[in-house]
Protein backbone atom coordinates (compact mmCIF):
# COMPACT_ATOMS: atom_id res chain seq x y z
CA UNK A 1 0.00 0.00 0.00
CA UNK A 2 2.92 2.50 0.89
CA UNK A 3 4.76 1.47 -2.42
CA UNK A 4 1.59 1.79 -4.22
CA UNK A 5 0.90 5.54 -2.32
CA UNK A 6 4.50 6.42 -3.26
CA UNK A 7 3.88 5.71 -7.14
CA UNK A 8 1.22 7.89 -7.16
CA UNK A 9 2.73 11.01 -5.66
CA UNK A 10 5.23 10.53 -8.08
CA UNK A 11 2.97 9.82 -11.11
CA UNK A 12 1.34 13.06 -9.88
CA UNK A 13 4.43 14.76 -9.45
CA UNK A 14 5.26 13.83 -12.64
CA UNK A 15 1.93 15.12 -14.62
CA UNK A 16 2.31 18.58 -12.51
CA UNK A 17 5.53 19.24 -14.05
CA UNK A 18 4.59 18.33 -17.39
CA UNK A 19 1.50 20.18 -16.50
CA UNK A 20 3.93 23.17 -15.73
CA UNK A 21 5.83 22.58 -19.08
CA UNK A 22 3.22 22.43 -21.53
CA UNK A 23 1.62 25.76 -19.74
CA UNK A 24 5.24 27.84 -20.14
CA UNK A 25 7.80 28.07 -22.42
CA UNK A 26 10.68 30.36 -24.21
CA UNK A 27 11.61 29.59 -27.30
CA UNK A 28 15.58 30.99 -28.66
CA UNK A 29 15.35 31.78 -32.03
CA UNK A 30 17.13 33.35 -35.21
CA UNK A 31 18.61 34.16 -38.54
CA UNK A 32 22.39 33.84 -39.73
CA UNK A 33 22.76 35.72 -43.08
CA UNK A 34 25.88 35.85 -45.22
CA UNK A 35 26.84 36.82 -48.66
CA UNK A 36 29.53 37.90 -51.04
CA UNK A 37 28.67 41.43 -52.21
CA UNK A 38 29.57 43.08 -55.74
CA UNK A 39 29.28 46.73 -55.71
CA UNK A 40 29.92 48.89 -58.86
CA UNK A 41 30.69 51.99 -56.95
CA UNK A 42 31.09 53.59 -53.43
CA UNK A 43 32.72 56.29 -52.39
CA UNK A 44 35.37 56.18 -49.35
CA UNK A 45 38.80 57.45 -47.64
CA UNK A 46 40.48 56.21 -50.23
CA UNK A 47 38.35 57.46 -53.27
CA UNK A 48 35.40 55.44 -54.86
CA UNK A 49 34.88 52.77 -57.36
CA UNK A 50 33.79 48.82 -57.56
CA UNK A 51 34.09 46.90 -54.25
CA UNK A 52 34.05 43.48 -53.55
CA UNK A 53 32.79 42.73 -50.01
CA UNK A 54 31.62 40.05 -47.02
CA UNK A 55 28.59 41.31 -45.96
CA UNK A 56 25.82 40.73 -42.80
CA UNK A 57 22.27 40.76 -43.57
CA UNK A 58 21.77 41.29 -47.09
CA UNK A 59 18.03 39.53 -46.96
CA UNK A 60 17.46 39.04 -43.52
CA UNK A 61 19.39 41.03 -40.43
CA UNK A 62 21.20 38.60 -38.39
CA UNK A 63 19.71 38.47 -35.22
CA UNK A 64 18.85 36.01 -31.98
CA UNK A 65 16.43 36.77 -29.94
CA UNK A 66 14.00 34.56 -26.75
CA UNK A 67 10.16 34.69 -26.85
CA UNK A 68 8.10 33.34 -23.95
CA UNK A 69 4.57 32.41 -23.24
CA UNK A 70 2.84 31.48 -20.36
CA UNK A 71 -0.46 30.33 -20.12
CA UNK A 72 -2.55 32.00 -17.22
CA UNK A 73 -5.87 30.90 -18.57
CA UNK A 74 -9.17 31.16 -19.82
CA UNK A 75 -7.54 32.01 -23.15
CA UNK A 76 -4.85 34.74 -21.61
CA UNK A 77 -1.20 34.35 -22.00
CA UNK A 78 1.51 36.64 -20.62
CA UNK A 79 4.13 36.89 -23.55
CA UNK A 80 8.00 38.64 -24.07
CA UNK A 81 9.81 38.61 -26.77
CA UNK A 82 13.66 40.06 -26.55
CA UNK A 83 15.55 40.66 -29.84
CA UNK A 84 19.63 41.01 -30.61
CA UNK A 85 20.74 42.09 -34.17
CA UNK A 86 24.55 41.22 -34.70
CA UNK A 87 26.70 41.16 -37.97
CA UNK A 88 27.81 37.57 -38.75
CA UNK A 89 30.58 38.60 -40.54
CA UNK A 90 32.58 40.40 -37.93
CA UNK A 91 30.86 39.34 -34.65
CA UNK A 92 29.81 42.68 -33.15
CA UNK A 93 26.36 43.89 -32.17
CA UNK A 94 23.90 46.24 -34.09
CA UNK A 95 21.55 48.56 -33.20
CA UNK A 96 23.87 51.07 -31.82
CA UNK A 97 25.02 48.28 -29.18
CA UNK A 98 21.59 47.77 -27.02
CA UNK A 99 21.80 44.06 -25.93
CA UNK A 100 17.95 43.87 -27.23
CA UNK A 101 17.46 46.69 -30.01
CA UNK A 102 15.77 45.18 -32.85
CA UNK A 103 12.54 44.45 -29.75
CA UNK A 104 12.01 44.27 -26.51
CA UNK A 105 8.85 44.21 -24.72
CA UNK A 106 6.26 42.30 -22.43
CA UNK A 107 2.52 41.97 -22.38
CA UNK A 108 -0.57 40.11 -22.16
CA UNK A 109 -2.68 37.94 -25.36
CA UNK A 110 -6.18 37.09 -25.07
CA UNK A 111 -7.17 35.08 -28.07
CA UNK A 112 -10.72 36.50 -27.77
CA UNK A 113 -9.58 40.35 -27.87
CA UNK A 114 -5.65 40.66 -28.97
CA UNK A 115 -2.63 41.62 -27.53
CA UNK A 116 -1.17 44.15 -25.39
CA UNK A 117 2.54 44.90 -25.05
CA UNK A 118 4.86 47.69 -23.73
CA UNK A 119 8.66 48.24 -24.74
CA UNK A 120 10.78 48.73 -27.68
CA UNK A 121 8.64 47.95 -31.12
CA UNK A 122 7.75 48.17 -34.17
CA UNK A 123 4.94 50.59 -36.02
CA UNK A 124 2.33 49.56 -38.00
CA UNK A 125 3.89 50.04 -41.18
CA UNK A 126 6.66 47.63 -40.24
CA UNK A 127 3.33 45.11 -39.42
CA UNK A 128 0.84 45.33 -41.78
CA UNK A 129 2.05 47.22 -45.09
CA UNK A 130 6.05 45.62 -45.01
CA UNK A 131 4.59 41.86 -45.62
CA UNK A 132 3.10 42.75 -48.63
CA UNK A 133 6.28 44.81 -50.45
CA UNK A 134 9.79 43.16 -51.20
CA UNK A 135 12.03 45.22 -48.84
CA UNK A 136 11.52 44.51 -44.83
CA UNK A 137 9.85 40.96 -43.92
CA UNK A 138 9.24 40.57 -48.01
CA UNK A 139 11.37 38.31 -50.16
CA UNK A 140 13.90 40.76 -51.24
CA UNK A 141 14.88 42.16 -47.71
CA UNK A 142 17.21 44.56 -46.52
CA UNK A 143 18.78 45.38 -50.23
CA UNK A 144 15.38 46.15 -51.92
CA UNK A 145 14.68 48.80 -49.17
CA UNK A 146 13.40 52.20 -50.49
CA UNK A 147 15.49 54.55 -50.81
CA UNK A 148 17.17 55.84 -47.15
CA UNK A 149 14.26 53.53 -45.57
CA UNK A 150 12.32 56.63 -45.95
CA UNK A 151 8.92 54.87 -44.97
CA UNK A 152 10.53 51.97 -42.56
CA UNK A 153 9.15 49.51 -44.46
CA UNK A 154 12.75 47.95 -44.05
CA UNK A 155 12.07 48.29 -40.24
CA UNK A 156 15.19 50.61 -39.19
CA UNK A 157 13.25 52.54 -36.79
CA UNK A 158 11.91 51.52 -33.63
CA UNK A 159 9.60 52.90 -31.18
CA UNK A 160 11.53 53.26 -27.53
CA UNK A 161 8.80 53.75 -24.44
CA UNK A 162 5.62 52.02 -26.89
CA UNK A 163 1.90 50.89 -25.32
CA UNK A 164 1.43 49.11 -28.30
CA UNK A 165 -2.35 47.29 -29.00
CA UNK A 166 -2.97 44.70 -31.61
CA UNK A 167 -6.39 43.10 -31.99
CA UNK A 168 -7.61 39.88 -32.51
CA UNK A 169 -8.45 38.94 -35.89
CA UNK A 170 -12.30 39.23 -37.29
CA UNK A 171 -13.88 37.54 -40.07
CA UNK A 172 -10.09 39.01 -41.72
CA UNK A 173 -10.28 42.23 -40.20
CA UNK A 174 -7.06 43.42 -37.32
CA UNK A 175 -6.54 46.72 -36.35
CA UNK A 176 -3.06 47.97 -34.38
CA UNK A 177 -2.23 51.15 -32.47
CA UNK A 178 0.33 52.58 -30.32
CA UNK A 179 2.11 55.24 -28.79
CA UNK A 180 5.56 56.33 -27.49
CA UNK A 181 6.26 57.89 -24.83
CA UNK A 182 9.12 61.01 -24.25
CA UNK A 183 9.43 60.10 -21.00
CA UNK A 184 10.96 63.86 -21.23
CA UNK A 185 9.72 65.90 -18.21
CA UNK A 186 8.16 68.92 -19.12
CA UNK A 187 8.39 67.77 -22.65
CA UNK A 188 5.21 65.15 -23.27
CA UNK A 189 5.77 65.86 -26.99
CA UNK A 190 9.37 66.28 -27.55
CA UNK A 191 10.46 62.91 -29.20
CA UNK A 192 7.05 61.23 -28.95
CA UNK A 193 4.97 59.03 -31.55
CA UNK A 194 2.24 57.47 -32.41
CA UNK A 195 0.74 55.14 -35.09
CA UNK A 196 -1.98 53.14 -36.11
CA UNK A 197 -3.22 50.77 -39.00
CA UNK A 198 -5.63 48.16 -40.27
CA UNK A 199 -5.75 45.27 -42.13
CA UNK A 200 -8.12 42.52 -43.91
CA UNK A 201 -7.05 39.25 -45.53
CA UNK A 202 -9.64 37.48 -46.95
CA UNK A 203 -8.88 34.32 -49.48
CA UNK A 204 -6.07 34.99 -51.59
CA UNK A 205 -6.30 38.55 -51.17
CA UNK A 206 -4.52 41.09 -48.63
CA UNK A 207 -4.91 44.60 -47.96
CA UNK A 208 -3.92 47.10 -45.67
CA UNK A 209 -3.58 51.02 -44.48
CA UNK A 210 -1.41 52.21 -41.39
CA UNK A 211 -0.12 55.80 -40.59
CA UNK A 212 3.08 56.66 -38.18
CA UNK A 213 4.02 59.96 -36.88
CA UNK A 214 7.13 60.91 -34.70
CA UNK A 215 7.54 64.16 -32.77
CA UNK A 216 10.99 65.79 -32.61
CA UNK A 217 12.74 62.60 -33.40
CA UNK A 218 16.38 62.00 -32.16
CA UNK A 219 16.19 65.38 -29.95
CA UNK A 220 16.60 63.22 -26.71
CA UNK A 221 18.05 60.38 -25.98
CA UNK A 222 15.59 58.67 -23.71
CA UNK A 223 12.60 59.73 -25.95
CA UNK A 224 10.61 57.19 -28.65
CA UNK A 225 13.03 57.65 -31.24
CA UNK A 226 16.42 57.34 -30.12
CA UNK A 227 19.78 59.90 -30.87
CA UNK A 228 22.54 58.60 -32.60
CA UNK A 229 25.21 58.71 -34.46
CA UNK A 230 24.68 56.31 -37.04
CA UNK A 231 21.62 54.23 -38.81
CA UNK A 232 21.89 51.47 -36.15
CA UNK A 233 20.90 54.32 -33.73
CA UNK A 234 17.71 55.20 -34.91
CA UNK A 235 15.63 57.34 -36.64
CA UNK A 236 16.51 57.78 -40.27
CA UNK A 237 16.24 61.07 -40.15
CA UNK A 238 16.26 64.33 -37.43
CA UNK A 239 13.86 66.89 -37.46
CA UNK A 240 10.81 68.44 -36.52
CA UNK A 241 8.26 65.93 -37.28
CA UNK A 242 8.28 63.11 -40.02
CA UNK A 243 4.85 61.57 -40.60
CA UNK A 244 4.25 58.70 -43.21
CA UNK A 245 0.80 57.31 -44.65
CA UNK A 246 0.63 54.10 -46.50
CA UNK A 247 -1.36 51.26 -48.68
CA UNK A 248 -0.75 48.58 -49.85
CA UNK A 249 -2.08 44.87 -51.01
CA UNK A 250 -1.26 41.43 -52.44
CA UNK A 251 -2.67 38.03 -54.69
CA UNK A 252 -2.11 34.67 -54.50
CA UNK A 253 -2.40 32.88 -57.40
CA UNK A 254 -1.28 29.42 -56.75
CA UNK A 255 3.05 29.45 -56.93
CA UNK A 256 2.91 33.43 -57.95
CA UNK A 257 2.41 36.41 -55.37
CA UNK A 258 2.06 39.85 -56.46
CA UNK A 259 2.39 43.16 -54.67
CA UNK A 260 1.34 46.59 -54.68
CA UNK A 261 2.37 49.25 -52.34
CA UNK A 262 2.17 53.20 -52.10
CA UNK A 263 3.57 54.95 -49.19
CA UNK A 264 4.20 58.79 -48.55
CA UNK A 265 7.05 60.16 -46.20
CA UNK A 266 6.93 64.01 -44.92
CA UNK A 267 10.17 65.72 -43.00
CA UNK A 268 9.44 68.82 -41.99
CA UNK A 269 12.79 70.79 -41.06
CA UNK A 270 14.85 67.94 -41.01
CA UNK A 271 18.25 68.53 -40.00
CA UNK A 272 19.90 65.35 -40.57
CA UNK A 273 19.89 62.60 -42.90
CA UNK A 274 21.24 58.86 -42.67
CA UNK A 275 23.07 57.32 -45.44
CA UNK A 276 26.23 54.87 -45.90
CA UNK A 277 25.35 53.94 -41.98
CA UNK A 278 25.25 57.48 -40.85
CA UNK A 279 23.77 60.36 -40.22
CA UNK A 280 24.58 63.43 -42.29
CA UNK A 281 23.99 67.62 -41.47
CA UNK A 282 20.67 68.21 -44.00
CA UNK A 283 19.53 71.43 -43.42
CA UNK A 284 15.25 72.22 -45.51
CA UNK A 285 12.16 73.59 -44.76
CA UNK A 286 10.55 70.42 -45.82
CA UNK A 287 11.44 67.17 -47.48
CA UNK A 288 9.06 64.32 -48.97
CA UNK A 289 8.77 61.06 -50.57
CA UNK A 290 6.14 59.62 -52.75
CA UNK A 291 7.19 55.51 -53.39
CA UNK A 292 5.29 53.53 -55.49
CA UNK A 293 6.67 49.61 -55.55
CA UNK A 294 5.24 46.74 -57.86
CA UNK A 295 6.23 43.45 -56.93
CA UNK A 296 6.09 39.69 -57.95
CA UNK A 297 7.64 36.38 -56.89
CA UNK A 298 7.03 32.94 -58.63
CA UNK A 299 7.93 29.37 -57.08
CA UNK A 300 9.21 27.04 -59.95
CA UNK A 301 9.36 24.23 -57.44
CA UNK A 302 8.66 24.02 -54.03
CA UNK A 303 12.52 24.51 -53.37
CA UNK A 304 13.09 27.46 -55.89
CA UNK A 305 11.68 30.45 -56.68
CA UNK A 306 12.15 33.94 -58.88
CA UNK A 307 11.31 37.57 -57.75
CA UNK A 308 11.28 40.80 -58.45
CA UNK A 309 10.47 44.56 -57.69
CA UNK A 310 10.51 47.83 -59.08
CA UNK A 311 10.15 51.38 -57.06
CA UNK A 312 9.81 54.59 -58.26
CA UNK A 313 10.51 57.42 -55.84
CA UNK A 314 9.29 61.26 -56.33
CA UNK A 315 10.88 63.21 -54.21
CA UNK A 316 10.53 66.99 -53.06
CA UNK A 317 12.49 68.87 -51.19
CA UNK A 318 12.12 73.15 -50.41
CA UNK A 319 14.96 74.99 -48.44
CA UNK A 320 16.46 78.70 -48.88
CA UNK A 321 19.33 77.84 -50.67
CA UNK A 322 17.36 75.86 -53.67
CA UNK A 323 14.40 73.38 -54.00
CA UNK A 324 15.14 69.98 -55.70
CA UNK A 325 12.88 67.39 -56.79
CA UNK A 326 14.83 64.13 -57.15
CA UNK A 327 13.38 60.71 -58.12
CA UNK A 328 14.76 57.52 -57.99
CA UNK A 329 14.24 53.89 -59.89
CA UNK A 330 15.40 51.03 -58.89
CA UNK A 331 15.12 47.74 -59.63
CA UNK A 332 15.57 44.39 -57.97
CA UNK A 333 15.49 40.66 -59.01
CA UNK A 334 15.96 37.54 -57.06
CA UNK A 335 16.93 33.71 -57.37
CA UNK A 336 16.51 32.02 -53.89
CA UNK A 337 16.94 28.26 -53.36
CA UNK A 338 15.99 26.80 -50.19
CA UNK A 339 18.47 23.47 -49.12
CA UNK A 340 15.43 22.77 -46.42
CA UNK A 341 12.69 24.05 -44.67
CA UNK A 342 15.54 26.34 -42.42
CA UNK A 343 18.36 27.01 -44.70
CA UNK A 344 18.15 28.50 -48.72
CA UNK A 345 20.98 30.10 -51.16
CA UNK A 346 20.21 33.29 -52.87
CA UNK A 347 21.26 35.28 -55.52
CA UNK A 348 19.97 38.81 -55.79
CA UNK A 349 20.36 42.46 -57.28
CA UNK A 350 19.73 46.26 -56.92
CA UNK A 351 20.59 48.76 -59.21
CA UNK A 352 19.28 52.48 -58.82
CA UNK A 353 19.43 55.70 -60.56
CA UNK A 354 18.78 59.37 -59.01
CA UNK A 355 18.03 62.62 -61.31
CA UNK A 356 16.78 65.66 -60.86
CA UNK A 357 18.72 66.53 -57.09
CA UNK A 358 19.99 69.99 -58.35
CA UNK A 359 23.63 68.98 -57.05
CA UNK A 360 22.69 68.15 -53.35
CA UNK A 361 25.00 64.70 -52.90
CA UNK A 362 23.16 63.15 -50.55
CA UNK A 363 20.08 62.97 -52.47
CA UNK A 364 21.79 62.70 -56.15
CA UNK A 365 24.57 59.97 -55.02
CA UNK A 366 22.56 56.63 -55.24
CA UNK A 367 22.72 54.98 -52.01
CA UNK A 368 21.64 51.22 -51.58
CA UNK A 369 20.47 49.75 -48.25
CA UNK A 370 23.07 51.15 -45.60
CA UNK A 371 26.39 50.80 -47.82
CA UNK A 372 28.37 53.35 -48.98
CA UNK A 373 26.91 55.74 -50.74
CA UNK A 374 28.07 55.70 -55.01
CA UNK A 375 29.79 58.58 -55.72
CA UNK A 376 27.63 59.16 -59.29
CA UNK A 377 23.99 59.17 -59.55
CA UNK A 378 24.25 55.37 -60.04
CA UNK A 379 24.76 52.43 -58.20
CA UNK A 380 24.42 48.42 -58.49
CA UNK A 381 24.74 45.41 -55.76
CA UNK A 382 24.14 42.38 -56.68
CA UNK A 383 24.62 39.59 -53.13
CA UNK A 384 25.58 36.02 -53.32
CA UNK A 385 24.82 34.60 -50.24
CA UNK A 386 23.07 31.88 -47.63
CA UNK A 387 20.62 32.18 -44.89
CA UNK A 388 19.73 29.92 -41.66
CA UNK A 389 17.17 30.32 -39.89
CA UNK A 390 16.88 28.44 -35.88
């Protein structure tokens, strides 16, 4: 009988620790990216022309990160999800060295209402309009971005001090808002933001609107949008206010996805201006961006697949010493060839052309993700490279 007592506490034991288990969890996850770069020109120390180069990231940032769960019940979780970006090819951190600065944040998810988080995150643009262009969480990645990231769909920018709200999903229908904090005393809106979208997937089709809009961003350094030096030191750009509105939407049609996204970017008196991974004095009244992007991708076989995107950019730009209305088009195209379900090869190019930048270098030197800037009005990358993903 004793034996037989002693077999059950541990049979019990046993189940309350599984219990325990299956009711919590973190999860360490990632991507490695690596590639062989060709670039036709970039300017440097030493002068400009072609470069040959190992590169980090040219699809998908390397990063690591941990994401936990734990089930409290009745359909309510508490969740975290903490985020490193790194460079593979020399070992040292991103994101202007924060141990967590591609995310970091805690909250709650009910499955009947959504999900409620506060930390370090991302806007709604990043969420709903980024999945359905190339650049950011689409195929082509961090070398299709538009040019200087101008409407984050490549996810440079992150929102410090967030209350961010996603809902649950509804007959296809999710909304999202947030806002950041200053955490400035005396200074509610100096270096705040806010944002907000929606979204509806229904069958094959997808479709989404979002809006973002940052306060004084990079005049503090504890405020939503950190100071820096440099692009892995958020924002993209310093200045009074930048706001950006955008649309897009996407079809499935069996192996082929196509894409169609319009966004709209407004600085107004920006006074700085990243670019070959920093930021650059840029003194206007007012800067914009208009980018329209067209996108396809087609799976041969399950294991490879084709893509590619064009972008046109109108810009405009008004200041006292001379107005300038640049545009840019740039093209991408993509091979990608996936060894397994974790691990693919690709093979991918950019090439862009500026005109019409009245002689202002930073906007007339074609500049390609965050390498160095061309010294001429043109500039190609085309990436050789493999991806894991853990």
């Amino acid at each position: 009988m004793k034996k037989a007592l002693l077999n059950l506490l541990a049979l019990a034991a046993a189940a309350a620790s599984m219990t325990a288990h299956a009711q919590s969890s973190v999860t360490l996850y990632g991507t490695v990216d690596a590639g062989i770069d060709y670039i036709s020109n970039q300017k440097s120390s030493a002068g400009h022309g072609t470069t040959w180069a190992a590169q980090s990231g040219n699809v998908s940032t390397s990063r690591w990160g941990l994401r936990g769960t734990e089930d409290l019940g009745g359909g309510l979780k508490a969740i975290f999800d903490l985020e490193n970006g790194f460079s593979v090819v020399n070992g040292k951190g991103s994101n202007g060295g924060y141990l967590f600065g591609r995310q970091a944040w805690v909250g709650l998810s009910s499955d009947q209402y959504g999900t409620l988080t506060l930390g370090r995150q991302y806007d709604a643009l990043v969420d709903m309009i980024a999945p359905m262009s190339a650049t950011g969480s689409g195929f082509g990645g961090n070398i299709a971005d538009h040019p200087f990231d101008n409407d984050n769909l490549n996810n440079d920018v992150r929102m410090n001090n967030a209350v961010k709200f996603r809902s649950a999903t509804y007959e296809g229908f999710q909304v999202e808002g947030a806002y950041a904090f200053s955490n400035e005393g005396g200074g509610f809106s100096q270096n705040n933001a806010y944002t907000f979208g929606a979204s509806w997937a229904g069958g094959p089709f997808n479709a989404a609107v979002a809006y973002f809009q940052g306060n004084q961003p990079g005049s503090t350094t504890s405020g939503a949008l950190s100071a820096g030096t440099s692009t892995d030191n958020d924002p993209m750009f310093v200045g009074a206010r930048t706001r950006t509105l955008g649309a897009g939407g996407s079809y499935t049609m069996g192996p082929a996805k196509v894409g169609l996204v319009f966004t709209r970017t407004m600085i107004a008196s920006p006074t700085e201006i990243a670019q070959g991974g920093s930021l650059n004095t840029f003194n206007a009244n007012y800067l914009t961006f208009n980018n329209f992007e067209v996108n396809g991708r087609y799976n041969l076989t399950p294991q490879f697949s084709l893509g590619g995107a064009y972008t046109y950019t109108d810009g405009s730009l008004s200041r006292a010493a001379g107005n300038a209305s640049p545009h840019w088009n740039q093209f991408m195209l993509q091979a990608d060839y996936a060894l397994s379900r974790r691990t693919d090869l690709y093979l991918e190019g950019t090439y862009q052309r500026v005109s019409g930048a009245n002689g202002i270098a930073v906007l007339g030197n074609a500049s390609i993700y965050n390498l160095a800037a061309s010294s001429s009005n043109t500039q190609a990358v085309v990436a050789a490279g493999m991806r894991m993903k853990f």
